[in-house]
PDB file of N, CA and C in Angstrom:
ATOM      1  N   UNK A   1       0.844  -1.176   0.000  1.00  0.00           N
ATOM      2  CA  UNK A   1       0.000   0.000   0.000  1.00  0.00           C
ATOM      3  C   UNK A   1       0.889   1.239   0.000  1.00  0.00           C
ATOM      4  N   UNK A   2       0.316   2.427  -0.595  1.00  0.00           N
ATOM      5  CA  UNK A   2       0.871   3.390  -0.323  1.00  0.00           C
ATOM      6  C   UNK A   2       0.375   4.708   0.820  1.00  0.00           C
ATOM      7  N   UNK A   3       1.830   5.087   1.216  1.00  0.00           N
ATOM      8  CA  UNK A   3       1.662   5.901   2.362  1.00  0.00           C
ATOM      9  C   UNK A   3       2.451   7.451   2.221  1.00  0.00           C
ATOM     10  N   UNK A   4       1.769   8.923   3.039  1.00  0.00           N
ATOM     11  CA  UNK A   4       2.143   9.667   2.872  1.00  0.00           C
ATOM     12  C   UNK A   4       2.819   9.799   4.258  1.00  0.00           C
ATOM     13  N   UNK A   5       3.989  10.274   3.876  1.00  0.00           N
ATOM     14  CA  UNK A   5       5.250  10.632   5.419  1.00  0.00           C
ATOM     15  C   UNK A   5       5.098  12.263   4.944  1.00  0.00           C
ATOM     16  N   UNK A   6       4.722  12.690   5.794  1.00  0.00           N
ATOM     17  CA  UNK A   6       4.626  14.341   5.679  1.00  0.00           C
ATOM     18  C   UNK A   6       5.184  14.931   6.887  1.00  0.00           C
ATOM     19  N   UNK A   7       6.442  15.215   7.171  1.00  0.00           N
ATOM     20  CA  UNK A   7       7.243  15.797   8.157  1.00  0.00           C
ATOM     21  C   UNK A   7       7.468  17.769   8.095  1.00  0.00           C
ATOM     22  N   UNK A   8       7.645  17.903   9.194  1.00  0.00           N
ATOM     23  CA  UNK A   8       7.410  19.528   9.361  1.00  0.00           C
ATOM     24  C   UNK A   8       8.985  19.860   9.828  1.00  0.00           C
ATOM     25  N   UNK A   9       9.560  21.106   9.622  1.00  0.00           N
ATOM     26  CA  UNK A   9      10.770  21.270   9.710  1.00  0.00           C
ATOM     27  C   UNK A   9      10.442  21.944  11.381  1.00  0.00           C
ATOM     28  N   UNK A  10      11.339  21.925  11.917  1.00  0.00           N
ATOM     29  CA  UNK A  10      11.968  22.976  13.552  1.00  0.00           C
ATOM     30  C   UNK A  10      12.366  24.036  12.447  1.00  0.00           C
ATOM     31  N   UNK A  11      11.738  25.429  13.386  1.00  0.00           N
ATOM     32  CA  UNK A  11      11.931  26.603  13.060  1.00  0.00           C
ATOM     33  C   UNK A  11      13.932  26.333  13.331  1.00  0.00           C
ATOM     34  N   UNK A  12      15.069  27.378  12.134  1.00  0.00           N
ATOM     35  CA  UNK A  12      15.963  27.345  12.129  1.00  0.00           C
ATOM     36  C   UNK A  12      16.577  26.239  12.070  1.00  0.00           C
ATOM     37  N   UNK A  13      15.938  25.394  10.943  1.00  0.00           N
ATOM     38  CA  UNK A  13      17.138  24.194  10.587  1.00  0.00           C
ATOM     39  C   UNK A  13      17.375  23.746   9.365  1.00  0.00           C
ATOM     40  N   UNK A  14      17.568  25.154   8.679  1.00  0.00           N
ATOM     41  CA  UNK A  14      17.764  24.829   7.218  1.00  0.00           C
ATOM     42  C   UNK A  14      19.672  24.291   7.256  1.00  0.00           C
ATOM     43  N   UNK A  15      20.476  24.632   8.938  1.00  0.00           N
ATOM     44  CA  UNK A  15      22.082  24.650   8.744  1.00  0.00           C
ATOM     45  C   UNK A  15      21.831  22.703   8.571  1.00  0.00           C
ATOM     46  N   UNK A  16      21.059  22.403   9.750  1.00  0.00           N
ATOM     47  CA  UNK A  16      20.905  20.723   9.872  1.00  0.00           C
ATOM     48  C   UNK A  16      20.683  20.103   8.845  1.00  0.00           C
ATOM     49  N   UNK A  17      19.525  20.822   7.974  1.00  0.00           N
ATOM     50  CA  UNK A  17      19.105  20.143   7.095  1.00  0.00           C
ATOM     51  C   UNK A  17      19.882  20.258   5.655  1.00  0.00           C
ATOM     52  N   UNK A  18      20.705  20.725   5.224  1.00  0.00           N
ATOM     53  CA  UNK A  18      22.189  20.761   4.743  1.00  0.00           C
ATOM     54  C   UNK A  18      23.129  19.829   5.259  1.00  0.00           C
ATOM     55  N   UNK A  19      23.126  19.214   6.410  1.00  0.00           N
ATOM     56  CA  UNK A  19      24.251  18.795   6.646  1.00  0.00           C
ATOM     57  C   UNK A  19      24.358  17.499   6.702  1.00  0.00           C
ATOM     58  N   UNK A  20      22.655  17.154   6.901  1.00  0.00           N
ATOM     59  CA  UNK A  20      22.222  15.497   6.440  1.00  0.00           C
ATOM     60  C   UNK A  20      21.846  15.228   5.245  1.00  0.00           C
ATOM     61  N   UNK A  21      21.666  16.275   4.553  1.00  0.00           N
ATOM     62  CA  UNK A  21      20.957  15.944   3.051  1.00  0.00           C
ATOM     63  C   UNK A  21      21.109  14.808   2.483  1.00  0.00           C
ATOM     64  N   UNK A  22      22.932  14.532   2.279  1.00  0.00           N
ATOM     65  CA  UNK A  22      23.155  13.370   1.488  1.00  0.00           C
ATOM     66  C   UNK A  22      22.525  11.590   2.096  1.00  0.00           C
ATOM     67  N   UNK A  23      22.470  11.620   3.152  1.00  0.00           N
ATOM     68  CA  UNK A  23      22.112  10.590   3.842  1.00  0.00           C
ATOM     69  C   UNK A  23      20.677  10.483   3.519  1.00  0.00           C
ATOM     70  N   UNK A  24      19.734  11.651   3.796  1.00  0.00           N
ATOM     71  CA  UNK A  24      18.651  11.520   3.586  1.00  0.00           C
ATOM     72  C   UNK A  24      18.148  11.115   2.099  1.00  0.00           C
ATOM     73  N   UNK A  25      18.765  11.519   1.309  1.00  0.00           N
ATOM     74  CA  UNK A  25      18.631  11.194  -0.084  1.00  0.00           C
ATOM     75  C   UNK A  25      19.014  10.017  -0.419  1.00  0.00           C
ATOM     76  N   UNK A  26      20.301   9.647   0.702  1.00  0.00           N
ATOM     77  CA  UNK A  26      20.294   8.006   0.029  1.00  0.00           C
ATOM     78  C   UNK A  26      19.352   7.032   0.423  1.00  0.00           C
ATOM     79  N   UNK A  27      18.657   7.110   1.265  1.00  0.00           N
ATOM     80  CA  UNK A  27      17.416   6.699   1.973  1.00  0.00           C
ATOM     81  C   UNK A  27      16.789   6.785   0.775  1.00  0.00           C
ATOM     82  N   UNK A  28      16.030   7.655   0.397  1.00  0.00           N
ATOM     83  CA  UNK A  28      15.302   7.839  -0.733  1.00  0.00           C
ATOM     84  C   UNK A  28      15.467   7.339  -2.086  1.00  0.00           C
ATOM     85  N   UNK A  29      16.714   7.015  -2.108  1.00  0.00           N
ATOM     86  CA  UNK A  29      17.125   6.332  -3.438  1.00  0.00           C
ATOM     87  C   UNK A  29      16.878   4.968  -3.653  1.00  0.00           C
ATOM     88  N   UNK A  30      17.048   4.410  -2.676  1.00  0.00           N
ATOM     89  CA  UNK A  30      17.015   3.231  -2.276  1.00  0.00           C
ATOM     90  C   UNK A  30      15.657   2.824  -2.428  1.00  0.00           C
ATOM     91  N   UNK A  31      14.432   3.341  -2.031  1.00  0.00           N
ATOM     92  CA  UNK A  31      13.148   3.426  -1.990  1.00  0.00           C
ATOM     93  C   UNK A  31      13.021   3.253  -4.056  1.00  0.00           C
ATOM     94  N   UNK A  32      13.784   4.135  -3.877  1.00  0.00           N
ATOM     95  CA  UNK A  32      13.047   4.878  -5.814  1.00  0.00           C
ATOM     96  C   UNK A  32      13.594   3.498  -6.484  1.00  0.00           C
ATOM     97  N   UNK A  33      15.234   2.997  -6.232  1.00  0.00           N
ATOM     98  CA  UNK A  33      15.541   1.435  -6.710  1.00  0.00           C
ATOM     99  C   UNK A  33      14.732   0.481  -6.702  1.00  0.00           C
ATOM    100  N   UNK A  34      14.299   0.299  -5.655  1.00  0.00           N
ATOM    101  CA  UNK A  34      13.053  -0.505  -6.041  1.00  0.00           C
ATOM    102  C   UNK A  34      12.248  -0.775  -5.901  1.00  0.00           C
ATOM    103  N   UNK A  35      11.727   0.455  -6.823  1.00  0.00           N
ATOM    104  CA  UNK A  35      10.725   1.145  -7.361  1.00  0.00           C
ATOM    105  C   UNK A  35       9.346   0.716  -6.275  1.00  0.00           C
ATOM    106  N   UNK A  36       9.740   1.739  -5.119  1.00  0.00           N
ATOM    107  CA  UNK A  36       8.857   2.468  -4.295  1.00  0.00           C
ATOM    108  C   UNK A  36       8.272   3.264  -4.078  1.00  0.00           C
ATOM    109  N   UNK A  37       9.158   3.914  -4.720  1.00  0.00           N
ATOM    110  CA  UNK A  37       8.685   5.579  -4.229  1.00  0.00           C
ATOM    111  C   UNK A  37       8.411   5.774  -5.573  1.00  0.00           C
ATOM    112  N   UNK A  38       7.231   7.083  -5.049  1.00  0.00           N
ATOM    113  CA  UNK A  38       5.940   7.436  -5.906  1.00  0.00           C
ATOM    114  C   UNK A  38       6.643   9.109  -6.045  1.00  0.00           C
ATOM    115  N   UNK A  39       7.151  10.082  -4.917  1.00  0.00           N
ATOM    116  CA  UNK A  39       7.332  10.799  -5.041  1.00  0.00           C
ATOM    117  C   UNK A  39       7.944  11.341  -3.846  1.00  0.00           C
ATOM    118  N   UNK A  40       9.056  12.342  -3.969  1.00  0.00           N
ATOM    119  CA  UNK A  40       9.552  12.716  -2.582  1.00  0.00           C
ATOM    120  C   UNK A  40       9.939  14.233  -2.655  1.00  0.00           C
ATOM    121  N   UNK A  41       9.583  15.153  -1.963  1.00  0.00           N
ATOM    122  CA  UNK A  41      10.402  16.236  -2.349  1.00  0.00           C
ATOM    123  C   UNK A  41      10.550  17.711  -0.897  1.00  0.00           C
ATOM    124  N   UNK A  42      10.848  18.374  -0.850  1.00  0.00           N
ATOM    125  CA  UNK A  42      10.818  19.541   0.352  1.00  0.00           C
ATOM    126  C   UNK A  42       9.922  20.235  -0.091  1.00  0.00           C
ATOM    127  N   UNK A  43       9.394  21.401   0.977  1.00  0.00           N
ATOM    128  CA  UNK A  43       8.342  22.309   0.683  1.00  0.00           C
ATOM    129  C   UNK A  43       8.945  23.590   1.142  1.00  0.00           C
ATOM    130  N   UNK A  44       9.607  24.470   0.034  1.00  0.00           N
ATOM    131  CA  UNK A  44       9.813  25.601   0.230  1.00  0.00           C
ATOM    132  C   UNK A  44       9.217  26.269   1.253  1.00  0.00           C
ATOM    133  N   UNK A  45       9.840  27.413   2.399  1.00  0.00           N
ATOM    134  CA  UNK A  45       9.053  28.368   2.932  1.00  0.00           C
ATOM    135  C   UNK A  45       9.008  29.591   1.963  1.00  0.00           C
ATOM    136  N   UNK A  46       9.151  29.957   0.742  1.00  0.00           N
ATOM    137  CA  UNK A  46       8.970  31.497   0.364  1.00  0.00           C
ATOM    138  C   UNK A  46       8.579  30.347  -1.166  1.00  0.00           C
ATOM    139  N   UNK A  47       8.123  30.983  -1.943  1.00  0.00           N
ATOM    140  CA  UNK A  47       7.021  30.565  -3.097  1.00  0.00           C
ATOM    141  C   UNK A  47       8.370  30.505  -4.549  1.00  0.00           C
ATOM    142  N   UNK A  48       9.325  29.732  -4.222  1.00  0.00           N
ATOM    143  CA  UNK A  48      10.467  29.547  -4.799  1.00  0.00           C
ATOM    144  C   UNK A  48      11.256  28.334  -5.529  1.00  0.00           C
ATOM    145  N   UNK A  49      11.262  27.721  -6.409  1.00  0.00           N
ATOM    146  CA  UNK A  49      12.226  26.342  -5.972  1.00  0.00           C
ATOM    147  C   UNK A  49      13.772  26.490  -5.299  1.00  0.00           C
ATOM    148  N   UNK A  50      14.170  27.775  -5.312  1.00  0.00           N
ATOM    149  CA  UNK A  50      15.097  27.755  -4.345  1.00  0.00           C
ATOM    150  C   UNK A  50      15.075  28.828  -3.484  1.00  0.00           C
ATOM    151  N   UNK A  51      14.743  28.719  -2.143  1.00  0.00           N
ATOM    152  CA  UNK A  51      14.670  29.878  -1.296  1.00  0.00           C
ATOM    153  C   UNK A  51      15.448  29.963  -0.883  1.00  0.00           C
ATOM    154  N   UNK A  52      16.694  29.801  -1.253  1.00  0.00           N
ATOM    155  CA  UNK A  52      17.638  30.516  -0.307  1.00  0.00           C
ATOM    156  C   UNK A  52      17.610  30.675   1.290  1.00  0.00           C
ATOM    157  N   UNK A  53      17.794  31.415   1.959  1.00  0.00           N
ATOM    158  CA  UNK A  53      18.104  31.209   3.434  1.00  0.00           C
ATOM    159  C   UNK A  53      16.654  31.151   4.014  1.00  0.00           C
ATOM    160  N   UNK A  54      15.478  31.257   3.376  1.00  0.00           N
ATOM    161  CA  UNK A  54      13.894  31.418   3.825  1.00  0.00           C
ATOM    162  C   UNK A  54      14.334  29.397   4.531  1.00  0.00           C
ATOM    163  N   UNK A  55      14.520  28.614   3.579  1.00  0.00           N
ATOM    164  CA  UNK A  55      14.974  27.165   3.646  1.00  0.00           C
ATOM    165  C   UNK A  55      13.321  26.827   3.977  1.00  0.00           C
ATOM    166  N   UNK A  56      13.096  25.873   4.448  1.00  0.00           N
ATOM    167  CA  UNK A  56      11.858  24.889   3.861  1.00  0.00           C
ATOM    168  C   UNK A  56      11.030  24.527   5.296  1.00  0.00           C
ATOM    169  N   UNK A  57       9.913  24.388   4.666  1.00  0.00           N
ATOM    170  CA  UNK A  57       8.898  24.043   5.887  1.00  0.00           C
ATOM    171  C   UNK A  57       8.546  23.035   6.791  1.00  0.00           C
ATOM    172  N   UNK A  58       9.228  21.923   5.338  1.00  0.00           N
ATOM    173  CA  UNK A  58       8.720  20.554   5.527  1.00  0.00           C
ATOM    174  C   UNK A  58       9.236  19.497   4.777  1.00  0.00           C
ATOM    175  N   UNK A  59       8.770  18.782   4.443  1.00  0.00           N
ATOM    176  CA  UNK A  59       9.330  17.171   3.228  1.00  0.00           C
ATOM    177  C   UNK A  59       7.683  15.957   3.300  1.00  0.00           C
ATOM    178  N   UNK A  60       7.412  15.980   1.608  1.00  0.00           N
ATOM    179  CA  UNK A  60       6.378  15.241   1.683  1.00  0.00           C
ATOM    180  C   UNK A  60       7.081  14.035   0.939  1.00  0.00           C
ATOM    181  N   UNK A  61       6.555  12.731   1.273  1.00  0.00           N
ATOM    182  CA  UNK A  61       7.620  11.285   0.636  1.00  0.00           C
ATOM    183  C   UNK A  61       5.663  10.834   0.066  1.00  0.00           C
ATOM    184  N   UNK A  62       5.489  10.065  -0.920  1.00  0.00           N
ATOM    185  CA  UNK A  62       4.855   8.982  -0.949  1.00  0.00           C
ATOM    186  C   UNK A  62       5.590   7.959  -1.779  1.00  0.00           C
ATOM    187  N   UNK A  63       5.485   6.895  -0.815  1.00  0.00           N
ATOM    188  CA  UNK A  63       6.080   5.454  -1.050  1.00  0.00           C
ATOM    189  C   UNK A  63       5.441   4.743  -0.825  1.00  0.00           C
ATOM    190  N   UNK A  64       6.053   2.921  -1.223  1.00  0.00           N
ATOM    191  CA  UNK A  64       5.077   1.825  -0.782  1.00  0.00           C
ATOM    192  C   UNK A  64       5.478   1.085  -0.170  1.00  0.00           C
ATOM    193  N   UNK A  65       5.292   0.313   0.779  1.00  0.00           N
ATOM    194  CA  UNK A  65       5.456   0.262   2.060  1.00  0.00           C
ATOM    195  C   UNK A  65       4.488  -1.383   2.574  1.00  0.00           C
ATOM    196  N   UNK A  66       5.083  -2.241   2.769  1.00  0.00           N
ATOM    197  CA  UNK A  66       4.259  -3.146   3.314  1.00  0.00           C
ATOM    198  C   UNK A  66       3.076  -3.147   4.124  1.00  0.00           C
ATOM    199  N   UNK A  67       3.020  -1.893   5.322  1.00  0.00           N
ATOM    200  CA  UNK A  67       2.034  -2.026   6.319  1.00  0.00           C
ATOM    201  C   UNK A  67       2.781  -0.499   7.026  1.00  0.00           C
ATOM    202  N   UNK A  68       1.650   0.161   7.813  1.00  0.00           N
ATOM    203  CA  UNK A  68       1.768   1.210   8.190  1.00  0.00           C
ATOM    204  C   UNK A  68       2.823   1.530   9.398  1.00  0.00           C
ATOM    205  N   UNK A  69       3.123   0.318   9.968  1.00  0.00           N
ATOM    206  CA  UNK A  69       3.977   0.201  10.926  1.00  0.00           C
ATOM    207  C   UNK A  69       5.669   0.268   9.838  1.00  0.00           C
ATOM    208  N   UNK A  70       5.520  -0.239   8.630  1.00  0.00           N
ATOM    209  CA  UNK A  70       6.829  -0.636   8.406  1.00  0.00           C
ATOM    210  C   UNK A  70       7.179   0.850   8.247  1.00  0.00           C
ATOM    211  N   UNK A  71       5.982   1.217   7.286  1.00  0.00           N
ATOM    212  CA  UNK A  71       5.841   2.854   6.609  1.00  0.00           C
ATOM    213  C   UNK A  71       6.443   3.526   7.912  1.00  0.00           C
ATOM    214  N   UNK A  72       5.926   3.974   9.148  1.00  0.00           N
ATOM    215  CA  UNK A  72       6.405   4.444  10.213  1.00  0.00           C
ATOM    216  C   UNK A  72       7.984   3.787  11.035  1.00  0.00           C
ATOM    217  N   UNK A  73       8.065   2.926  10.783  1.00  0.00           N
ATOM    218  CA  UNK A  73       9.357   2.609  10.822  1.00  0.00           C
ATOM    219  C   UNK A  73      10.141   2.995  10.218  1.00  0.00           C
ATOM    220  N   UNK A  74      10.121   3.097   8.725  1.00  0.00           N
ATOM    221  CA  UNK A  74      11.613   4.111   8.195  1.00  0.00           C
ATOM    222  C   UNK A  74      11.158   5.325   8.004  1.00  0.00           C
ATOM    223  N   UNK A  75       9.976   5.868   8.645  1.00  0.00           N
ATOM    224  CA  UNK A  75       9.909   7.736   9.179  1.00  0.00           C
ATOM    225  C   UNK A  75      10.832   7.444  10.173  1.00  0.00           C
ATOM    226  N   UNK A  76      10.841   7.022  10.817  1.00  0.00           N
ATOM    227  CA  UNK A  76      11.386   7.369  12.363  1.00  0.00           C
ATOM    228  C   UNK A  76      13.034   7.398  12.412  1.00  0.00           C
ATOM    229  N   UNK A  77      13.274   6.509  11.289  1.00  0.00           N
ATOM    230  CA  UNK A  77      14.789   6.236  10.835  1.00  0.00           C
ATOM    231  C   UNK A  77      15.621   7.383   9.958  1.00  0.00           C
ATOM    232  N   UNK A  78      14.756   8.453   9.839  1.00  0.00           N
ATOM    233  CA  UNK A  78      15.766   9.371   8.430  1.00  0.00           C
ATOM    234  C   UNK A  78      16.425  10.183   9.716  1.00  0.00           C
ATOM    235  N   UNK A  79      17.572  10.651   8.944  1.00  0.00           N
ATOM    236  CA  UNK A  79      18.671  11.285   9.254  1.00  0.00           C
ATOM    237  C   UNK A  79      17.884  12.513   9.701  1.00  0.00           C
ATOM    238  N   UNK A  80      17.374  12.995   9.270  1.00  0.00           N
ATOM    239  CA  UNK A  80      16.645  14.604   9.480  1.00  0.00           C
ATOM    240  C   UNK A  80      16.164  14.596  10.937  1.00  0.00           C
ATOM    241  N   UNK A  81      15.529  13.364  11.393  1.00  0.00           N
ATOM    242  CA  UNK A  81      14.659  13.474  12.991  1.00  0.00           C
ATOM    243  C   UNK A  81      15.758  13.256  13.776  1.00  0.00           C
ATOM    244  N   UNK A  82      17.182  12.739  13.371  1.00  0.00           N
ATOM    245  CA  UNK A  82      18.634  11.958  14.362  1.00  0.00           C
ATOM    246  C   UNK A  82      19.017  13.903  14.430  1.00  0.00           C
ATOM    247  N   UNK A  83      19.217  14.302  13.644  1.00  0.00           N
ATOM    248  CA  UNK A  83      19.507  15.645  13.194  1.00  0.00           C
ATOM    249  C   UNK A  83      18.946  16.628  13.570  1.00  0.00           C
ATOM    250  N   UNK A  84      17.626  16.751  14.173  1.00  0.00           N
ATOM    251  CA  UNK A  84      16.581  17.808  14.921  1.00  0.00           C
ATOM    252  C   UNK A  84      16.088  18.684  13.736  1.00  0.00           C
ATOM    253  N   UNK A  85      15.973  18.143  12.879  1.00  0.00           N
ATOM    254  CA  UNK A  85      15.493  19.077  11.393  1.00  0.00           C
ATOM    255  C   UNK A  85      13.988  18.979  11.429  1.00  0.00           C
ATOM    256  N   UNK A  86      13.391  17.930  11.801  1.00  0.00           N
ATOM    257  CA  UNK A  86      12.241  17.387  11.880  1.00  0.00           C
ATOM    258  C   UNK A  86      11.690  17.896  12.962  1.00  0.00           C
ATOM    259  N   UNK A  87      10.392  18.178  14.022  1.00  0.00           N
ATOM    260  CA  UNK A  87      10.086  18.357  15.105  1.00  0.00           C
ATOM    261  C   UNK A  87       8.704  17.933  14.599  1.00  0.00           C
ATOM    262  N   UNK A  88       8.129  17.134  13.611  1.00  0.00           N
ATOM    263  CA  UNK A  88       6.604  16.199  13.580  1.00  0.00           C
ATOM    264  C   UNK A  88       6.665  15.777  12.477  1.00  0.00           C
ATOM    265  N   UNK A  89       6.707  14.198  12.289  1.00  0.00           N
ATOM    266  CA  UNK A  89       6.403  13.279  11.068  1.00  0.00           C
ATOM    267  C   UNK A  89       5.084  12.514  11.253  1.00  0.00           C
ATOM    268  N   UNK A  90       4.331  12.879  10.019  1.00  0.00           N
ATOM    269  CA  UNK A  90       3.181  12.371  10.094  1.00  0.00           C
ATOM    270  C   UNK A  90       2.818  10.915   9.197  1.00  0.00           C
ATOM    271  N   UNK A  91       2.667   9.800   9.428  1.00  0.00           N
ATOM    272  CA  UNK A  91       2.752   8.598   8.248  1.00  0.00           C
ATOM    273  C   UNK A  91       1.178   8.606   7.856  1.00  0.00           C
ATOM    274  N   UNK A  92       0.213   8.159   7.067  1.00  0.00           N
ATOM    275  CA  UNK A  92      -0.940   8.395   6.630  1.00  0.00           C
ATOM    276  C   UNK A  92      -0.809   6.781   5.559  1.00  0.00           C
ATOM    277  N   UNK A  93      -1.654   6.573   5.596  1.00  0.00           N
ATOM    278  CA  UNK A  93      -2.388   5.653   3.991  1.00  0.00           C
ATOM    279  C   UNK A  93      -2.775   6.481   3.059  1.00  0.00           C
ATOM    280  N   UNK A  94      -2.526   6.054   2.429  1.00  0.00           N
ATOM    281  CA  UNK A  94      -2.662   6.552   0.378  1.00  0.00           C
ATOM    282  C   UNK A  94      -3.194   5.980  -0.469  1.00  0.00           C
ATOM    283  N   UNK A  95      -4.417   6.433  -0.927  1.00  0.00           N
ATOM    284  CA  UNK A  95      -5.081   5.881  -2.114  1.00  0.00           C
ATOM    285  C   UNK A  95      -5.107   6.461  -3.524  1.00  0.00           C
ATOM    286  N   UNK A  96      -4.168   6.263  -4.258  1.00  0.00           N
ATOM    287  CA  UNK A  96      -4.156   7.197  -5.414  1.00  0.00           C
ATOM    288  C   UNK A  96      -5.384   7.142  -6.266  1.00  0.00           C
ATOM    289  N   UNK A  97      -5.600   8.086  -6.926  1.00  0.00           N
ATOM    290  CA  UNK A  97      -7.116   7.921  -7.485  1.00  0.00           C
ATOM    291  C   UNK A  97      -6.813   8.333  -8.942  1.00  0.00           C
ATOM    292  N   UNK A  98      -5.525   8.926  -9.174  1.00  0.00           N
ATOM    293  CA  UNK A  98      -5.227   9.653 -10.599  1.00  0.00           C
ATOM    294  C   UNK A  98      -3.615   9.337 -10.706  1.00  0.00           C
TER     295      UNK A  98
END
């Protein structure tokens, strides 16, 4: 099934969230290898694809995921929440319709 991980950034952690990036992305790659992931990306804070020091609000993932526990199991595992970049990850079920 698929699931939405929708995580919210801690005010002032665009330095953190730079400094795990690469880790976090390899997480994500790994997902996209085989062929999990549906879509992953950050959510600008200023109406930009690159905001510069504004840095980002959040990170939405949808992937697929055996069961909602597993889904919440590798939320809990990214570099970003070890890192304090994160301060609320939300896991959800996903029904694509389009």
């Amino acid at each position: 099934m698929l699931y939405v991980i929708y995580a919210e950034d801690n005010a002032d952690s665009l330095e953190k969230r730079k400094a795990v990036r690469p880790a976090h992305l390899a997480r994500l790659q790994l997902l996209r290898d085989e062929g999990r992931l549906i879509v992953a990306g950050a959510m600008p804070a200023v109406d930009s694809n690159d905001p510069g020091v504004a840095g980002f609000t959040g990170s939405t993932v949808i992937a697929e995921f055996p069961s909602l526990e597993a889904a919440q199991a590798w939320a809990a595992d990214d570099p970003y929440i070890a890192a304090g970049v994160y301060r609320q990850v939300a896991v959800k079920p996903f029904r694509r319709a389009m």
